[in-house]
C-alpha atoms as a PDB file:
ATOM      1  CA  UNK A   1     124.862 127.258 170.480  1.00  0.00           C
ATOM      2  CA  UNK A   2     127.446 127.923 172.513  1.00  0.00           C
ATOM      3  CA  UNK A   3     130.820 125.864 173.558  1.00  0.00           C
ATOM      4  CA  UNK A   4     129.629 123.923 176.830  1.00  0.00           C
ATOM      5  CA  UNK A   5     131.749 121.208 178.912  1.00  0.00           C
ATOM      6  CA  UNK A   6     129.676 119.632 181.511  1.00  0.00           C
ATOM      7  CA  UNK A   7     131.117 117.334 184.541  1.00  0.00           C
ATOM      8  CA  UNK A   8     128.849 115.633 186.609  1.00  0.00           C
ATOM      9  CA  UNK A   9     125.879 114.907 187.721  1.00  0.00           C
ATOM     10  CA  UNK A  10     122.892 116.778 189.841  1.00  0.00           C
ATOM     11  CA  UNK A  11     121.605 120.183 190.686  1.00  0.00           C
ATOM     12  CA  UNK A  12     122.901 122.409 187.516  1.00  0.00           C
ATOM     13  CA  UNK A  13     125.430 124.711 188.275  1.00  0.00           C
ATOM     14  CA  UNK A  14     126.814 126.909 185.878  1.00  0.00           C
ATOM     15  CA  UNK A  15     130.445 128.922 185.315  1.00  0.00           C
ATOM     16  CA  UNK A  16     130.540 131.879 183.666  1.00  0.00           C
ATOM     17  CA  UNK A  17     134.412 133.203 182.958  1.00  0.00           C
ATOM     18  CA  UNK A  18     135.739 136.484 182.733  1.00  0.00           C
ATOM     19  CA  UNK A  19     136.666 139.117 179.608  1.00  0.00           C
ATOM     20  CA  UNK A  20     139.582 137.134 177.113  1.00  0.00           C
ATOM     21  CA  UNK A  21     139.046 133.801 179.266  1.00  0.00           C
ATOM     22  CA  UNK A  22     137.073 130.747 178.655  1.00  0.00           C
ATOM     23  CA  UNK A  23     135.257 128.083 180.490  1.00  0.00           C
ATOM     24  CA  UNK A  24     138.476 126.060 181.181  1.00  0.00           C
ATOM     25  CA  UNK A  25     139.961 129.041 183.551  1.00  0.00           C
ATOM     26  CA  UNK A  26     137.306 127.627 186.416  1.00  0.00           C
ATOM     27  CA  UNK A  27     137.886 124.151 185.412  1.00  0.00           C
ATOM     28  CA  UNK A  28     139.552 123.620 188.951  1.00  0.00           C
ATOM     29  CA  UNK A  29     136.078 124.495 190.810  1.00  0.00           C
ATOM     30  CA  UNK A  30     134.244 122.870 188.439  1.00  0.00           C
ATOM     31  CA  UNK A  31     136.352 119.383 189.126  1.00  0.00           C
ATOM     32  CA  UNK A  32     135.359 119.917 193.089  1.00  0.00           C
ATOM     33  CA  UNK A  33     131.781 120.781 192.624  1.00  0.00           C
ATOM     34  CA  UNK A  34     131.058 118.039 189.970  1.00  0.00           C
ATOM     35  CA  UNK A  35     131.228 115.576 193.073  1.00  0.00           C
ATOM     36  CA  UNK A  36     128.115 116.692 193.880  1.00  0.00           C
ATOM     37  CA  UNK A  37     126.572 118.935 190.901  1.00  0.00           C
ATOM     38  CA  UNK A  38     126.213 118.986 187.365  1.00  0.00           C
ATOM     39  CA  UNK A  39     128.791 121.508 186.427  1.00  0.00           C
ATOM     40  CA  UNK A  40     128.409 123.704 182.847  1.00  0.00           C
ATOM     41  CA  UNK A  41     131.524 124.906 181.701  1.00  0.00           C
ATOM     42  CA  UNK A  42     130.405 128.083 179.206  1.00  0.00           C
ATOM     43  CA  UNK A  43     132.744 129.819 176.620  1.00  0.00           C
ATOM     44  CA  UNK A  44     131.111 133.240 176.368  1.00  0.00           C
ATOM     45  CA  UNK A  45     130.059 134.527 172.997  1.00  0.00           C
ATOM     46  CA  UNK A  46     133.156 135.727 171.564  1.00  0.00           C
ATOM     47  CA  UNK A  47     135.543 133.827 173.748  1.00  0.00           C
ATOM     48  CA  UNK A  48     137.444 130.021 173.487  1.00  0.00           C
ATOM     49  CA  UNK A  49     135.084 127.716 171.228  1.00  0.00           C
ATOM     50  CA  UNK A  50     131.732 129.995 170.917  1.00  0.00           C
ATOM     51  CA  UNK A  51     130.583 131.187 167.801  1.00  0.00           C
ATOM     52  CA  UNK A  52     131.812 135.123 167.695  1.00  0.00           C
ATOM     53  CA  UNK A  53     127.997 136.394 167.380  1.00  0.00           C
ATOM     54  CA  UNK A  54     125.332 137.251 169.326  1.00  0.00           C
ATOM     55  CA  UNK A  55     125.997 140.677 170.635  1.00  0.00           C
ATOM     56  CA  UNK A  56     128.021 142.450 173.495  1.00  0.00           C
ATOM     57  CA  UNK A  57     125.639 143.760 175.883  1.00  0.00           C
ATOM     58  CA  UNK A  58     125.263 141.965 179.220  1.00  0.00           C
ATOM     59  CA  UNK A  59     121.722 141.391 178.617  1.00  0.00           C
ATOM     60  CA  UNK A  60     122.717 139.795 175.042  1.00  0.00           C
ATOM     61  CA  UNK A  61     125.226 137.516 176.140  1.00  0.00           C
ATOM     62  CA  UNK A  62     122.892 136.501 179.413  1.00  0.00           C
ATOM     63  CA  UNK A  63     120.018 135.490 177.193  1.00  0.00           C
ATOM     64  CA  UNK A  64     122.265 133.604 174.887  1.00  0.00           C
ATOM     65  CA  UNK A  65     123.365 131.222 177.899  1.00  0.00           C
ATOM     66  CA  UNK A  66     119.695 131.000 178.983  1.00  0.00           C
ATOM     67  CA  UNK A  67     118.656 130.050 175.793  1.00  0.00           C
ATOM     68  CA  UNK A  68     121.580 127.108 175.592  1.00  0.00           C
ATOM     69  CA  UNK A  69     120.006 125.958 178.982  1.00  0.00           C
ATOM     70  CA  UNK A  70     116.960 126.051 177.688  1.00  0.00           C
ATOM     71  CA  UNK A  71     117.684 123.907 174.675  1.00  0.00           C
ATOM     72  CA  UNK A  72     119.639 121.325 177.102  1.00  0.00           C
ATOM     73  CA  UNK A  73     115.583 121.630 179.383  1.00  0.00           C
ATOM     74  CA  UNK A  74     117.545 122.842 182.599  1.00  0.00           C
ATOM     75  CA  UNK A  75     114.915 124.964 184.214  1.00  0.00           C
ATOM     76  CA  UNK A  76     116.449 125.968 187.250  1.00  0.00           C
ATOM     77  CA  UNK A  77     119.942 126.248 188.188  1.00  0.00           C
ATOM     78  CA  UNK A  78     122.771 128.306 190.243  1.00  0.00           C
ATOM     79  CA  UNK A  79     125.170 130.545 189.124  1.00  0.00           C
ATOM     80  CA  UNK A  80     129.095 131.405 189.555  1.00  0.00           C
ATOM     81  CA  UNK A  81     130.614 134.329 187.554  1.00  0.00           C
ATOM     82  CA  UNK A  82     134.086 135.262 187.766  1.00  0.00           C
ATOM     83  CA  UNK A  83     134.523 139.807 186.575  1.00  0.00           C
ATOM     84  CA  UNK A  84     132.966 140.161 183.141  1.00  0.00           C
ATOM     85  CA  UNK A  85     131.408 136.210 184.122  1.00  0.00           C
ATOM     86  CA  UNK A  86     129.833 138.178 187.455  1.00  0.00           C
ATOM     87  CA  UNK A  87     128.302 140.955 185.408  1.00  0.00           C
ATOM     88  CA  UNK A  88     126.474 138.581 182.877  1.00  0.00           C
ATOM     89  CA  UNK A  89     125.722 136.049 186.373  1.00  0.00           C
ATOM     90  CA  UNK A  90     124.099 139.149 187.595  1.00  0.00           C
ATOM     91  CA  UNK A  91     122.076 140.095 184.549  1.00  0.00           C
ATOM     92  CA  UNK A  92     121.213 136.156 184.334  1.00  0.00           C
ATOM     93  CA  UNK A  93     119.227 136.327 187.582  1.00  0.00           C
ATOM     94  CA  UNK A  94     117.967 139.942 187.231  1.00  0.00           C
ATOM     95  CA  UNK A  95     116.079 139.057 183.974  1.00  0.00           C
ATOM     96  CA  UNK A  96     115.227 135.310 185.388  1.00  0.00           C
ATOM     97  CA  UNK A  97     115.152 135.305 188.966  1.00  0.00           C
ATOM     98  CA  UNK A  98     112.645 132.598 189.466  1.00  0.00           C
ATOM     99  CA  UNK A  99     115.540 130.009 187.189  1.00  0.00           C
ATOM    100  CA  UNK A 100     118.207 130.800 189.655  1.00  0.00           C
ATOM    101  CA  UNK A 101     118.598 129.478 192.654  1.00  0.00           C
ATOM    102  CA  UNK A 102     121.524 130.803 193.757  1.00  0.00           C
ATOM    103  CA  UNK A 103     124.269 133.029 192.686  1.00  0.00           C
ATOM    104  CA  UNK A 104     128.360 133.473 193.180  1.00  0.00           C
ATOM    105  CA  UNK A 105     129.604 136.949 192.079  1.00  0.00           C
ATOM    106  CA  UNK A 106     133.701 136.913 192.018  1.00  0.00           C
ATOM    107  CA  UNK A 107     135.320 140.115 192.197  1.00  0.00           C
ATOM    108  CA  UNK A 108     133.264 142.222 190.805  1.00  0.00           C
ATOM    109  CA  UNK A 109     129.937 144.714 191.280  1.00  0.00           C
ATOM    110  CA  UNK A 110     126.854 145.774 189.368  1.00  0.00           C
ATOM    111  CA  UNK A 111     128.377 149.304 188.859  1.00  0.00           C
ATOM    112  CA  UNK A 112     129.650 150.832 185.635  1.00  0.00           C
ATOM    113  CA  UNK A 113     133.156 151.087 185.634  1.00  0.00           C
ATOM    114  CA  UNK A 114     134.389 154.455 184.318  1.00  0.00           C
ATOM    115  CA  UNK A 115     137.850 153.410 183.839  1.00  0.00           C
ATOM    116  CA  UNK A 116     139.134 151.513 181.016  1.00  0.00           C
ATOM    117  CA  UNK A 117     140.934 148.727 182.609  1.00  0.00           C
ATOM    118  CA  UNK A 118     142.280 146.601 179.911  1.00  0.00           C
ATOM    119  CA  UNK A 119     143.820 149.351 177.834  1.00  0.00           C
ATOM    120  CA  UNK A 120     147.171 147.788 177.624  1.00  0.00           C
ATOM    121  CA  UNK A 121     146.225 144.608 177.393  1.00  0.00           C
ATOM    122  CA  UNK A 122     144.261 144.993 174.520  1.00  0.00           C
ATOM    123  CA  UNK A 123     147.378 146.920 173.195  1.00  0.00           C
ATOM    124  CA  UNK A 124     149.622 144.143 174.038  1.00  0.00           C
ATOM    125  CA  UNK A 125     147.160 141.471 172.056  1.00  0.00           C
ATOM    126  CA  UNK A 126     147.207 143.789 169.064  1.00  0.00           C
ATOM    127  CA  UNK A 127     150.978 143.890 168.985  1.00  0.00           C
ATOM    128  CA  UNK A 128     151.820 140.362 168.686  1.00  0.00           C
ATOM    129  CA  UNK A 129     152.044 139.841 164.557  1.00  0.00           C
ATOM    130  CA  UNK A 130     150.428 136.652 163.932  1.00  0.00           C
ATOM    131  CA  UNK A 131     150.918 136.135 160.284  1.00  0.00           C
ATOM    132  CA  UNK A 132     155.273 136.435 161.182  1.00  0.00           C
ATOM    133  CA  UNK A 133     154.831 134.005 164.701  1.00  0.00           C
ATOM    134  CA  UNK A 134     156.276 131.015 164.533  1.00  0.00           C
ATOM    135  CA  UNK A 135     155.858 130.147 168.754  1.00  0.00           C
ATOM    136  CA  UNK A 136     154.363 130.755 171.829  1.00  0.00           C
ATOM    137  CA  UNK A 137     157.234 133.225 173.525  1.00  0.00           C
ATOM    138  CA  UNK A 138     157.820 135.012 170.563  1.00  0.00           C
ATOM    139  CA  UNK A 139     154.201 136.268 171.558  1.00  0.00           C
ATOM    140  CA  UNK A 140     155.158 136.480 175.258  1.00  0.00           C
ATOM    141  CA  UNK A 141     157.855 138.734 173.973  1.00  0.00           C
ATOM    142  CA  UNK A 142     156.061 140.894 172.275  1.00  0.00           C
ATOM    143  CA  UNK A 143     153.445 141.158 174.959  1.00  0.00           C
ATOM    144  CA  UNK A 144     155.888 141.865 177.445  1.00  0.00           C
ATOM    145  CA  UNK A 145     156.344 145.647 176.288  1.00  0.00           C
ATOM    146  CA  UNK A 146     152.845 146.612 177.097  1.00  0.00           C
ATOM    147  CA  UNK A 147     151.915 143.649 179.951  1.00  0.00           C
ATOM    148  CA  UNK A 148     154.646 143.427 182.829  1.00  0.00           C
ATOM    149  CA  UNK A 149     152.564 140.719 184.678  1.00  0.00           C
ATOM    150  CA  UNK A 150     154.041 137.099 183.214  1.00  0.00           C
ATOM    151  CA  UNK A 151     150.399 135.937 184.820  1.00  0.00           C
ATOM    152  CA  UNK A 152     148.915 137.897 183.096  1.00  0.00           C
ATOM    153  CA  UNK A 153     150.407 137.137 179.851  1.00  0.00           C
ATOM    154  CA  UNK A 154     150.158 133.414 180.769  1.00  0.00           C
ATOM    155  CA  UNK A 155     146.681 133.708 180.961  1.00  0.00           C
ATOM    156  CA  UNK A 156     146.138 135.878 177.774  1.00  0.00           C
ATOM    157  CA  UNK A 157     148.137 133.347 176.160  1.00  0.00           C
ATOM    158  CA  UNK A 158     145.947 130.467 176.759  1.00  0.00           C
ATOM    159  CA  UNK A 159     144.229 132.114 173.865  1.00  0.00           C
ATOM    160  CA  UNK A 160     146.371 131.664 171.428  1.00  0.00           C
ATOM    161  CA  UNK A 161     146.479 128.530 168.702  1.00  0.00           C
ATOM    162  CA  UNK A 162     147.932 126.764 166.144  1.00  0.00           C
ATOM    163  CA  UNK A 163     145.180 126.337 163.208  1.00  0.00           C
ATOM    164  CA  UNK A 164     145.713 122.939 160.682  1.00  0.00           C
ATOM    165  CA  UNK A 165     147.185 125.498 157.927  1.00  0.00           C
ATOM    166  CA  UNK A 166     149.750 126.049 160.423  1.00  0.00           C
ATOM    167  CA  UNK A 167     149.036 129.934 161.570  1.00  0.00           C
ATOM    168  CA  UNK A 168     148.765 131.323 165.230  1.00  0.00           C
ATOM    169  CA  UNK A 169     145.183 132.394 165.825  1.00  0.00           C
ATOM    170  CA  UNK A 170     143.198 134.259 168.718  1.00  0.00           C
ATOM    171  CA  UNK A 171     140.478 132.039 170.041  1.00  0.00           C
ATOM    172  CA  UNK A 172     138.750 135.131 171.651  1.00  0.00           C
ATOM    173  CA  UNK A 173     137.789 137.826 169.044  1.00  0.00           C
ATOM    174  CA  UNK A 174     140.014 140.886 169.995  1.00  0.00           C
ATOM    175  CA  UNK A 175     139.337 143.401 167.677  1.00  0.00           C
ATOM    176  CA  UNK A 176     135.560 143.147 168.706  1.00  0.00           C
ATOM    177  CA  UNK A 177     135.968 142.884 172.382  1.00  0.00           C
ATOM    178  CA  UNK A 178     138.199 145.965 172.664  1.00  0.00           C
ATOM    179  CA  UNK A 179     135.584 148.173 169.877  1.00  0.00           C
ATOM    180  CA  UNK A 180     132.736 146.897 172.379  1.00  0.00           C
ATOM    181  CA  UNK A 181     134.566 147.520 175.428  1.00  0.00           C
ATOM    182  CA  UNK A 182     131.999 150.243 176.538  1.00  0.00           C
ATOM    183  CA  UNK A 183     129.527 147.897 176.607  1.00  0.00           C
ATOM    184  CA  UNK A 184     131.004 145.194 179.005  1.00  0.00           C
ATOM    185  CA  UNK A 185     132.166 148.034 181.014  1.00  0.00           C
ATOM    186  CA  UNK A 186     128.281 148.942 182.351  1.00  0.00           C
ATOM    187  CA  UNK A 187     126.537 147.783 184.934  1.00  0.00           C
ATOM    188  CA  UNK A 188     123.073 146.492 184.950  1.00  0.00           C
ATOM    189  CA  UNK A 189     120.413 148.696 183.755  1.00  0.00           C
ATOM    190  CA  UNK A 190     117.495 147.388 185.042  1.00  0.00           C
ATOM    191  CA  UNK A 191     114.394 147.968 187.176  1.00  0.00           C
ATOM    192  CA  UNK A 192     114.696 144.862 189.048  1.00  0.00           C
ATOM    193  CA  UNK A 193     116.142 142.748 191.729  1.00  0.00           C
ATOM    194  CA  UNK A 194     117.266 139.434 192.494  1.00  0.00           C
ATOM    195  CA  UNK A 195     116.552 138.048 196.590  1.00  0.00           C
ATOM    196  CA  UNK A 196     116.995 134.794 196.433  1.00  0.00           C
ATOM    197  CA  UNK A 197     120.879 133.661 198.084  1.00  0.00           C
ATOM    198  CA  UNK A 198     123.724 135.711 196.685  1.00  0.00           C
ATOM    199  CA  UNK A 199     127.529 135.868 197.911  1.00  0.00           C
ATOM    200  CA  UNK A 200     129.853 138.386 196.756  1.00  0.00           C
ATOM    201  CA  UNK A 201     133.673 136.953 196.951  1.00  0.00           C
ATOM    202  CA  UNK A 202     136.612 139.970 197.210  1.00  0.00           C
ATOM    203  CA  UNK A 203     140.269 139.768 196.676  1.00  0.00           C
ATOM    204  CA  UNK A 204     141.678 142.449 199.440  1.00  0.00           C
ATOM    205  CA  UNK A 205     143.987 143.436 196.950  1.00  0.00           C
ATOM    206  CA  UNK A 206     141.642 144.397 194.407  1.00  0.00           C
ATOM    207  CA  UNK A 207     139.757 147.605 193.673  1.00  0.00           C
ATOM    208  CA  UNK A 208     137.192 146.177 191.717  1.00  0.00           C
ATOM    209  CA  UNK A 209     134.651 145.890 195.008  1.00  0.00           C
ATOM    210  CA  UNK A 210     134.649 148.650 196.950  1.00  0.00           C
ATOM    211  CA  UNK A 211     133.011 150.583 199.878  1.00  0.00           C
ATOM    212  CA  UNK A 212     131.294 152.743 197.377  1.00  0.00           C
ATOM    213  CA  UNK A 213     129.757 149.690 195.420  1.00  0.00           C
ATOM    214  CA  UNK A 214     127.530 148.692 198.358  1.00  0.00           C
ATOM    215  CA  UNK A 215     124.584 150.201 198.082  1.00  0.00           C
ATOM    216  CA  UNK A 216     124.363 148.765 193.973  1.00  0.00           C
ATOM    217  CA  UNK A 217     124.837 145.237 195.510  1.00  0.00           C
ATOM    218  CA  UNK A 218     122.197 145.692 198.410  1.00  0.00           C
ATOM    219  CA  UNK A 219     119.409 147.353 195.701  1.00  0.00           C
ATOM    220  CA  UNK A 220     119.887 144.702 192.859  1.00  0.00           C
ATOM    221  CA  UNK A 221     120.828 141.824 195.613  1.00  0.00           C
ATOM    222  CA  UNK A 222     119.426 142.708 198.779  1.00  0.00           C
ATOM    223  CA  UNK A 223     120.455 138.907 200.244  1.00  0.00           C
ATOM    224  CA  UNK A 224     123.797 139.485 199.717  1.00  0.00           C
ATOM    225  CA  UNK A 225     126.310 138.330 201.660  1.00  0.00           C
ATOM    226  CA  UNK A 226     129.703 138.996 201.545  1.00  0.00           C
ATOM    227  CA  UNK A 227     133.363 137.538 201.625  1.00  0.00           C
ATOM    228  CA  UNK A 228     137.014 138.809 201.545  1.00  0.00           C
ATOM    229  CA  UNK A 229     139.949 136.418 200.600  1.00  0.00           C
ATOM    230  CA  UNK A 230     143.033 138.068 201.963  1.00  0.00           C
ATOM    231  CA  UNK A 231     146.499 138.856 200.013  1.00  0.00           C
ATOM    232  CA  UNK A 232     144.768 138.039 196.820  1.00  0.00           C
ATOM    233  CA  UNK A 233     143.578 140.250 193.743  1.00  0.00           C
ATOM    234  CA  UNK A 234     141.169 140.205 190.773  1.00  0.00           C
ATOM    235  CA  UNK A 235     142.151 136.580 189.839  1.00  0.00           C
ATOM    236  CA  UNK A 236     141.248 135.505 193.563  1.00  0.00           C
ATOM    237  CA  UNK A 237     139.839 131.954 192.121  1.00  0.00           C
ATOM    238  CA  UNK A 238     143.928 131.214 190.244  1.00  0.00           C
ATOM    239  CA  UNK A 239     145.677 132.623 193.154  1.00  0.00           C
ATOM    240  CA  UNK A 240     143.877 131.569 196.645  1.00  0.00           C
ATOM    241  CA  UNK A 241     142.116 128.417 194.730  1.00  0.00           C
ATOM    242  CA  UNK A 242     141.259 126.406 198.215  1.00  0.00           C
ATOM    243  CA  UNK A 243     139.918 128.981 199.985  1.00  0.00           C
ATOM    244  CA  UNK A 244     137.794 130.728 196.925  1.00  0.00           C
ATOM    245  CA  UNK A 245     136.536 126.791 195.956  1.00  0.00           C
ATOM    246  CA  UNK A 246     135.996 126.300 199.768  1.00  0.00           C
ATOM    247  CA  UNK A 247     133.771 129.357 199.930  1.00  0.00           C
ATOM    248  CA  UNK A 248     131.783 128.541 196.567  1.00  0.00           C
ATOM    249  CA  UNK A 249     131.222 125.067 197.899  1.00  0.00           C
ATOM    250  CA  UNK A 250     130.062 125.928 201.153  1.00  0.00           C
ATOM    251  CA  UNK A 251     127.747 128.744 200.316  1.00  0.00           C
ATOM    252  CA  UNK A 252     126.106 126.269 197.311  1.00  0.00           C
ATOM    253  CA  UNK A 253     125.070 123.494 199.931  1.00  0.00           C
ATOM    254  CA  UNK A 254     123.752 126.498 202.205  1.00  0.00           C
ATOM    255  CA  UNK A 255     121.546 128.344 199.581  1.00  0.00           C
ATOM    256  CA  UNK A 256     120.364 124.396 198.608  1.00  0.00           C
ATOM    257  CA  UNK A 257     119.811 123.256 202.001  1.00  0.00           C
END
């Protein structure tokens, strides 16, 4: 089973987070729609509090969070997925169209992305010694040679814990993630499309939708809509939160009008 927080009460909605995040990084939204919704927090296999099992493929991880919903008899719910959390959204109502009612896809398309994005991050993760740390900047330091974005590192760091023995731990499983990387880096590869409501939220800033992507998102989503946030990048929903909340909210009482 995976790690799920849930805030109020209504029409399921679930949050899907991006590659070395967990549920908490959309806690913000999820605070703002739970006036109204019932609001699933996940941890993605592999990430914060889930068990690190369960495969890396999009259509893996997809079918693990259906089956959670499942066991918790939600039938039918919406969807908002922030980069690696939009790919797995994606595959979610590709494979199950008729359980989702609606769909939010942050930042990202349903290409494969050729370039490896995260190289020095992943670098930066692997040089931080764990068994020699004794506190949080001594990691920031170390990260520091390989990630110039403090951010970034802020955000990366949000993984790291103190277990009861005392010794710094990764709550996301690195190693695995970065050996799997190929695998979160596809798009879908299916025969199928979703046309029920779907937006598709862009920072301006960010090359992660582009031009070329449109004709993926109009034959897997051909409902799409679309929506730019300006002077913002990839992490659109921690840098512009009002406006990318704003949009999520309005579009969600649309599609349930």
């Amino acid at each position: 089973m995976l790690h799920i927080r849930t805030l109020g009460e209504g029409h399921p909605v679930v949050l899907i987070h991006g590659l070395l995040g967990m549920g908490d990084n959309l806690l913000a939204l999820a605070k703002q729609l739970s006036e109204h919704y019932q609001v699933l927090l996940i941890d993605l296999p592999y990430h914060g509090k889930s068990p690190w099992q369960g495969g890396f493929s999009h259509s893996q991880q997809a079918q693990s969070i259906v089956s959670c919903l499942e066991q918790l008899g939600i039938e039918k719910f919406s969807l908002v997925g922030h980069s690696l959390g939009g790919k797995i959204a994606m595959q979610i109502a590709l494979l199950h169209p008729s359980m989702v009612e609606a769909i939010v896809v942050a930042d990202i398309a349903p290409v494969h992305y050729q370039q490896h994005r995260h190289r020095g991050v992943f670098t930066g993760l692997r040089a931080v010694n764990l068994q020699a740390l004794n506190k949080r900047s001594e990691a920031d330091a170390e990260m520091a040679e390989y990630i110039e974005e403090p951010g970034v590192r802020q955000f990366l760091l949000k993984n790291l814990y103190k277990g009861e023995d005392g010794q710094f731990r990764w709550r996301a499983d690195i190693k695995s993630l970065e050996q799997h990387y190929h695998e979160i880096a596809q798009g879908p590869q299916l025969d199928s499309r979703y046309s029920g409501p779907c937006l598709f939220i862009k920072g301006q800033n960010s090359d992660y939708i582009t031009a070329d992507h449109q004709q993926a998102m109009r034959g897997y989503f051909p409902a799409f809509s679309f929506k730019m946030i300006a002077n913002t990048g990839h992490w659109l929903h921690a840098e512009k939160p009002l406006i990318f909340n704003a949009l999520v909210v309005r579009f969600l009482a649309q599609s349930s009008a």
